[in-house]
C-alpha atoms as a PDB file:
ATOM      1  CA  UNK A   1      39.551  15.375 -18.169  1.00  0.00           C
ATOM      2  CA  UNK A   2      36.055  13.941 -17.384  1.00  0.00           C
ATOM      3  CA  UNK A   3      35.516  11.917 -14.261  1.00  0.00           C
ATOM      4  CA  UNK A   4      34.016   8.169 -13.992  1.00  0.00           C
ATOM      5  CA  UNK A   5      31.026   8.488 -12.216  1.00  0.00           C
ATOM      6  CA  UNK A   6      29.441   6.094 -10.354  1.00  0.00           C
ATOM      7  CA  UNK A   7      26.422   5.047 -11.434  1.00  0.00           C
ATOM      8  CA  UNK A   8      23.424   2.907  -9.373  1.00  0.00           C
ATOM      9  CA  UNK A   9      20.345   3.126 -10.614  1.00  0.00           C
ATOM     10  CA  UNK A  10      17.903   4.523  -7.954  1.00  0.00           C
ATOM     11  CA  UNK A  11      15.328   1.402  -6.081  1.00  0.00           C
ATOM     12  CA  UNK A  12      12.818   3.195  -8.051  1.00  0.00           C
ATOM     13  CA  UNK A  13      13.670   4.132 -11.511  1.00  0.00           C
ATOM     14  CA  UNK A  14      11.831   5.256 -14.758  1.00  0.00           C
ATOM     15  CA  UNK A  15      11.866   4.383 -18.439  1.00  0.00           C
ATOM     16  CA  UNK A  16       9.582   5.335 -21.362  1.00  0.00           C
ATOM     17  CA  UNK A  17       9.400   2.265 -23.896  1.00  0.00           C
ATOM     18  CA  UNK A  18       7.918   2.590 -27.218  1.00  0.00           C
ATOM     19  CA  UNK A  19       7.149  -0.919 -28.911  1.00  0.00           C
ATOM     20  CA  UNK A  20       4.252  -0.858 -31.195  1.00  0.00           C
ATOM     21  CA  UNK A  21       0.658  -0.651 -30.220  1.00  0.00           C
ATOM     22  CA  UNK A  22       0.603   0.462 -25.866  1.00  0.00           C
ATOM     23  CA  UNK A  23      -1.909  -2.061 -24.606  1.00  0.00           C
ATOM     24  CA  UNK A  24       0.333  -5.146 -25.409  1.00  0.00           C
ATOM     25  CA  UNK A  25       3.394  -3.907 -24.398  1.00  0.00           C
ATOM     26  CA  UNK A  26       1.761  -2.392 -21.346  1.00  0.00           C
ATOM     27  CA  UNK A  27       0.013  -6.202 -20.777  1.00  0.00           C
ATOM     28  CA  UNK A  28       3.587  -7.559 -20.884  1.00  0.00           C
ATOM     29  CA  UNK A  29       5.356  -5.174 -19.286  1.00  0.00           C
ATOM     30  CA  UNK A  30       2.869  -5.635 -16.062  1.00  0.00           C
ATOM     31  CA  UNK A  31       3.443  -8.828 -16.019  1.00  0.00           C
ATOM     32  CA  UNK A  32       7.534  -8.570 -14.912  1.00  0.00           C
ATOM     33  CA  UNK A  33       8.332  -8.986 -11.495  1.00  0.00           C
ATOM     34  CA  UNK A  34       9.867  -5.414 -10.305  1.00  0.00           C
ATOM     35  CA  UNK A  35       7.826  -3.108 -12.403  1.00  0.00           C
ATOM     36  CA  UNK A  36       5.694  -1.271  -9.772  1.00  0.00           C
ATOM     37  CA  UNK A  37       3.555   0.576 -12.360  1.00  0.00           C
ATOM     38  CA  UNK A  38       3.210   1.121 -15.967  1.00  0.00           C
ATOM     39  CA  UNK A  39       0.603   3.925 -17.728  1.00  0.00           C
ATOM     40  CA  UNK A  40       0.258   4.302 -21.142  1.00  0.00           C
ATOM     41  CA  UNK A  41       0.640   7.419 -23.142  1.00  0.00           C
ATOM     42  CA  UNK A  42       1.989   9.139 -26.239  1.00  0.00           C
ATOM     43  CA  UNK A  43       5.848  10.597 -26.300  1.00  0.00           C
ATOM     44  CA  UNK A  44       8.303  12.541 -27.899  1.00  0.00           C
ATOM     45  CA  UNK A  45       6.102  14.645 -30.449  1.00  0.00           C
ATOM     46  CA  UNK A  46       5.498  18.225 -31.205  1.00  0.00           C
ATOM     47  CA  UNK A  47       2.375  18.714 -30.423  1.00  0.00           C
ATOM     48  CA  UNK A  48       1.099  19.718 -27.276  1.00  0.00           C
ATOM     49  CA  UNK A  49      -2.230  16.978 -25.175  1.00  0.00           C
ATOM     50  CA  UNK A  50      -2.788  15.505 -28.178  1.00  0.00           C
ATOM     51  CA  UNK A  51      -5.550  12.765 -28.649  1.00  0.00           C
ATOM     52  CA  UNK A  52      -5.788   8.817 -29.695  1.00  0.00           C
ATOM     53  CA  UNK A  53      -7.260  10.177 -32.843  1.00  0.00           C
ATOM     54  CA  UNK A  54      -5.010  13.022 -33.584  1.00  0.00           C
ATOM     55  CA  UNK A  55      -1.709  10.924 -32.571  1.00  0.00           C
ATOM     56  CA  UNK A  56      -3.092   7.953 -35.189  1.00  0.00           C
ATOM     57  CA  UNK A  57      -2.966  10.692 -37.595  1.00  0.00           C
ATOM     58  CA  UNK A  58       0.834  10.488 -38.032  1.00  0.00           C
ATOM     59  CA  UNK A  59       0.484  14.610 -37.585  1.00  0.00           C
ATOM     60  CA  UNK A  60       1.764  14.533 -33.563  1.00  0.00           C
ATOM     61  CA  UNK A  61       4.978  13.303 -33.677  1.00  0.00           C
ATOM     62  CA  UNK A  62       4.238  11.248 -31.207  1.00  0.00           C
ATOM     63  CA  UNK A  63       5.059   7.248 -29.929  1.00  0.00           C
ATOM     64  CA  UNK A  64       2.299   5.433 -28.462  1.00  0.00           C
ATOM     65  CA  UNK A  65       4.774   5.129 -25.121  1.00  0.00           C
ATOM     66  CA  UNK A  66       4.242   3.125 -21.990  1.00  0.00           C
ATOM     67  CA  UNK A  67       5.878   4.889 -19.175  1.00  0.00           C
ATOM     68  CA  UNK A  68       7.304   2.122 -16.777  1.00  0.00           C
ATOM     69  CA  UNK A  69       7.841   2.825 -12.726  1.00  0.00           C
ATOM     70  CA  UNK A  70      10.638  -0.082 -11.483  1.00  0.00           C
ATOM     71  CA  UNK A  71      12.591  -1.186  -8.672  1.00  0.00           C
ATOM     72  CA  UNK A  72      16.125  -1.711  -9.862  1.00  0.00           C
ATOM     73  CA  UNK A  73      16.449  -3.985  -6.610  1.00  0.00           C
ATOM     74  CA  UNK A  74      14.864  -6.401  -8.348  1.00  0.00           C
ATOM     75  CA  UNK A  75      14.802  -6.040 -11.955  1.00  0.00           C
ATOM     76  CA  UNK A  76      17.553  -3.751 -13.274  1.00  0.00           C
ATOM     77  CA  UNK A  77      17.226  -1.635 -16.357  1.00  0.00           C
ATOM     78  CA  UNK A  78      18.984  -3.977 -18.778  1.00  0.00           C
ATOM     79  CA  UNK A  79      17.124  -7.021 -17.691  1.00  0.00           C
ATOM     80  CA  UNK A  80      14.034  -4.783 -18.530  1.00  0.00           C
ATOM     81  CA  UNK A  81      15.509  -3.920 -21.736  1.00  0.00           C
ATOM     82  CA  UNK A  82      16.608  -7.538 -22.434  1.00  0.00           C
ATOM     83  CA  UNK A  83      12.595  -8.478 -21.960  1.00  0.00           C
ATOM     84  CA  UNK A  84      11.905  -5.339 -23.803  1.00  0.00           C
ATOM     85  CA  UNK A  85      13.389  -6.272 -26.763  1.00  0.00           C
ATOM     86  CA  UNK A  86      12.178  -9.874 -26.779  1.00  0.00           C
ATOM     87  CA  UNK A  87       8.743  -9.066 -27.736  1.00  0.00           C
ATOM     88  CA  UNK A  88       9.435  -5.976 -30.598  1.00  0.00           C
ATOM     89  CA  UNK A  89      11.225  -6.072 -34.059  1.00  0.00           C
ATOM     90  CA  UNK A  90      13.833  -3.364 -33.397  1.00  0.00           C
ATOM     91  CA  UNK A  91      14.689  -3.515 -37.225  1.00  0.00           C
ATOM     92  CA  UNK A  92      10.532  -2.300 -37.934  1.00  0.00           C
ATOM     93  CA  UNK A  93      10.631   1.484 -39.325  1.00  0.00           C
ATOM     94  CA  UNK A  94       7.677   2.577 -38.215  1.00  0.00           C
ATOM     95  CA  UNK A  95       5.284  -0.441 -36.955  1.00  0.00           C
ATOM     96  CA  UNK A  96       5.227  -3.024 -35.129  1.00  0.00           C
ATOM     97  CA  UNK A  97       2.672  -6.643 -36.152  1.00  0.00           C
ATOM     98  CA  UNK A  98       0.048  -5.576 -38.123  1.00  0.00           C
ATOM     99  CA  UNK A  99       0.028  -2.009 -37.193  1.00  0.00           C
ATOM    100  CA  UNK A 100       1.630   0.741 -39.394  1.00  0.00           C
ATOM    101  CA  UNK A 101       2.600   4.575 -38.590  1.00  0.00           C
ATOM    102  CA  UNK A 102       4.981   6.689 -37.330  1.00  0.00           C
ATOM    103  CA  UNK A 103       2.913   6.401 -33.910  1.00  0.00           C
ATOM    104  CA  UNK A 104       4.037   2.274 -33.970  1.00  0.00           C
ATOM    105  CA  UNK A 105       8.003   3.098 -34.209  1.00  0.00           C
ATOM    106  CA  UNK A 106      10.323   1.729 -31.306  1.00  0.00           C
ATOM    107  CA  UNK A 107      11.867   3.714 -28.810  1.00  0.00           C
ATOM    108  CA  UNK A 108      13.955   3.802 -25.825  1.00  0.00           C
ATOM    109  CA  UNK A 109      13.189   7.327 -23.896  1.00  0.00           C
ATOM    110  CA  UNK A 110      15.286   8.202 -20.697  1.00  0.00           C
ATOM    111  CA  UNK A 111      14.924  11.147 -18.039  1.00  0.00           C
ATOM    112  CA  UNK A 112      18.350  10.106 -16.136  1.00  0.00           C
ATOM    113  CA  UNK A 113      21.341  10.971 -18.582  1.00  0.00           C
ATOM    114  CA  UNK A 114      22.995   7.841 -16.969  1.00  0.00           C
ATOM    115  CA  UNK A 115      20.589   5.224 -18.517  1.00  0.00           C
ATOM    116  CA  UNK A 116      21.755   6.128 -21.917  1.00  0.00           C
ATOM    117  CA  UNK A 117      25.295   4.453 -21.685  1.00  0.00           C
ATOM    118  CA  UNK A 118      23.151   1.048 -20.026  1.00  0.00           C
ATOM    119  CA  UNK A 119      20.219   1.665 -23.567  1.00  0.00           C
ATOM    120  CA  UNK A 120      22.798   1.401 -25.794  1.00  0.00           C
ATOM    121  CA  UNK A 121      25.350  -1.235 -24.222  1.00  0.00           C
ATOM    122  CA  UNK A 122      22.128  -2.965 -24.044  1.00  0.00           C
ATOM    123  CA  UNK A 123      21.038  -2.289 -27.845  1.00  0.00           C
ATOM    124  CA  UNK A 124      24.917  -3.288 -29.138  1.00  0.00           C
ATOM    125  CA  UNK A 125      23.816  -6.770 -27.936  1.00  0.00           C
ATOM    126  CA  UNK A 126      20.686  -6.873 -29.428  1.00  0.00           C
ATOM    127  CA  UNK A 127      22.335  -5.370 -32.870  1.00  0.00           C
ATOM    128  CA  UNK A 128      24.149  -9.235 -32.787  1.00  0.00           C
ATOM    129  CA  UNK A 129      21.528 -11.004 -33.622  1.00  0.00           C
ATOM    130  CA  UNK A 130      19.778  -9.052 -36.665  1.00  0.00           C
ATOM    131  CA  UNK A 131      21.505  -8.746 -39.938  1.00  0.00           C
ATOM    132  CA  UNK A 132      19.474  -5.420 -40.582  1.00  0.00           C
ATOM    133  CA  UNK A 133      19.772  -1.710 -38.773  1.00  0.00           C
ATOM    134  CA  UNK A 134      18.301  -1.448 -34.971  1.00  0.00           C
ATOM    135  CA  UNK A 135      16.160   1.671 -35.548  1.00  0.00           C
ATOM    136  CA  UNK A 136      14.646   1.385 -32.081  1.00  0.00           C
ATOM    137  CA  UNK A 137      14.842   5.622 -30.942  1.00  0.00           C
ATOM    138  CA  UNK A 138      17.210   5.816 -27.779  1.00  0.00           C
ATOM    139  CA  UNK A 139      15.873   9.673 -26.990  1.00  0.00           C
ATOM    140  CA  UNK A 140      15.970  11.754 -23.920  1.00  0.00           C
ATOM    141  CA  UNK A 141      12.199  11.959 -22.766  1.00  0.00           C
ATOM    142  CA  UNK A 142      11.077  15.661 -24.117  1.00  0.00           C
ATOM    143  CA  UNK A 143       7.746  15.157 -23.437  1.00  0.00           C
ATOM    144  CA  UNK A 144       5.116  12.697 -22.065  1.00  0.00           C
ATOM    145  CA  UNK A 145       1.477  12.754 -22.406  1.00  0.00           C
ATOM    146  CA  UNK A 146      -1.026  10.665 -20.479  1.00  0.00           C
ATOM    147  CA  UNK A 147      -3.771   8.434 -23.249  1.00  0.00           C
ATOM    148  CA  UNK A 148      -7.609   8.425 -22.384  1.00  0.00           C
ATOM    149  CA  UNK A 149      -8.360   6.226 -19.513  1.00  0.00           C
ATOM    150  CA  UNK A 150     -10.355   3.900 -21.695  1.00  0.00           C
ATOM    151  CA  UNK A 151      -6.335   3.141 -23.194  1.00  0.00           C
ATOM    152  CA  UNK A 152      -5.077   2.233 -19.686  1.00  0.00           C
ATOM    153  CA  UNK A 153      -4.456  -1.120 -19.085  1.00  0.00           C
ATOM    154  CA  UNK A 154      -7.154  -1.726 -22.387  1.00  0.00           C
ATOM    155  CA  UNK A 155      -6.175  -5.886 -22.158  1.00  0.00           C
ATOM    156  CA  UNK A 156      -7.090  -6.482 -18.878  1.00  0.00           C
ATOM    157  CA  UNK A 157     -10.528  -4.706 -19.658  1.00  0.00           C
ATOM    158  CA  UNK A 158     -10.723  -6.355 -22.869  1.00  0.00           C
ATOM    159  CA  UNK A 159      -8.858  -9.380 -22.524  1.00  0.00           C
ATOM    160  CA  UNK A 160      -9.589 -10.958 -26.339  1.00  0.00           C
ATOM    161  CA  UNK A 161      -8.696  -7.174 -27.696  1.00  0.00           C
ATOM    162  CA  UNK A 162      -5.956  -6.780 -30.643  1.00  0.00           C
ATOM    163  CA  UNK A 163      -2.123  -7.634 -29.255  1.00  0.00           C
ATOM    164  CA  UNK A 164       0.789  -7.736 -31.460  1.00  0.00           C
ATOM    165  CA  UNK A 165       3.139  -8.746 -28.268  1.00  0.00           C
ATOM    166  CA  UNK A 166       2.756 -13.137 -27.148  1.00  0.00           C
ATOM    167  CA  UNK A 167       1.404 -12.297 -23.844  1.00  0.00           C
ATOM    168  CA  UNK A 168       2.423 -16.102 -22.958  1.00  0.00           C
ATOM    169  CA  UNK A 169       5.635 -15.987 -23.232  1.00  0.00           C
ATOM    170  CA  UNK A 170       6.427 -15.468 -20.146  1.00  0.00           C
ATOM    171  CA  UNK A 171       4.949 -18.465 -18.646  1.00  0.00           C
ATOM    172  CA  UNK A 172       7.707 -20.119 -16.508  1.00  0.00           C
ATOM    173  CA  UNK A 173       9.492 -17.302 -16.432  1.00  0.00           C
ATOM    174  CA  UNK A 174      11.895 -16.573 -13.521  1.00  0.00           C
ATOM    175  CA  UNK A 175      10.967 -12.890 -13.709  1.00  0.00           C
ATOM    176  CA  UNK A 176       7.300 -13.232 -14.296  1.00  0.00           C
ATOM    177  CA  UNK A 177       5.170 -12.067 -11.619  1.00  0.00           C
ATOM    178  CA  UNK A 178       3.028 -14.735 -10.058  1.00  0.00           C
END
């Protein structure tokens, strides 16, 4: 027989969230009170380093992936999850807005086995409200590669650059950082 463990989530935890095109999500993401750090980066394909360009050629595998750094003390992983999903179409195949390619799916990647049982209580919730199939990836992380610095935190450098993701939303927002 299998034994309940007992799960916290360590003060500071990690999670890889695919959700369309990085520098919005990223944008947003940043913006939540308890996420110490985000970096973008491509996850979760076959290929080893690979580039912007080679990853936009749907030959990588890859997700355009922001890798999120958090302190569960103050925003757990299903409140991140719950803000997560606000801003993506979970039901997309394979983009997100106006942008198209297997690089664009959704995805929920984990490194602690333990998150998976919160990413999908989480997702079960989420499957309520749509009519159509959640195909949102909830993955182990295999692998993680860092994007070209000129990709890293591209909306604060070039605030009136593309983003599929309502960066206002969160204005009077409990959890938005101030």
């Amino acid at each position: 027989m299998g034994k309940d463990v007992n799960y916290t989530e360590e003060p500071n935890s990690e999670i890889y969230l695919a959700g369309g095109c990085f520098w919005g999500l990223q944008a947003y993401l940043d913006k939540l009170k308890g996420v110490i750090c985000t970096e973008v980066g491509y996850a979760n394909g076959y290929t080893e380093m690979p580039s912007y360009e080679e990853v936009c050629s749907n030959m990588t595998g890859h997700a355009e992936t922001v890798y999120v750094k958090y302190d569960s003390n103050i925003i757990s992983l299903a409140k991140l999850l719950q803000y997560f999903f606000k801003v993506i179409d979970p039901t997309a195949y394979e983009h997100q807005g106006n942008d198209y390619g297997s690089q664009y799916r959704t995805g929920i990647y984990y490194k602690n086995t333990c998150d998976k049982k919160i990413i999908e209580q989480v997702t079960t919730k989420v499957k309520q409200q749509y009519t159509a199939d959640i195909v949102t990836e909830i993955l182990p992380i295999k692998c993680y590669y860092s994007a070209e610095a000129y990709h890293q935190k591209y909306l604060e450098k070039n605030p009136s650059g593309y983003c599929h993701i309502n960066l206002k939303s969160l204005q009077n927002d409990p959890m938005a950082k101030e």
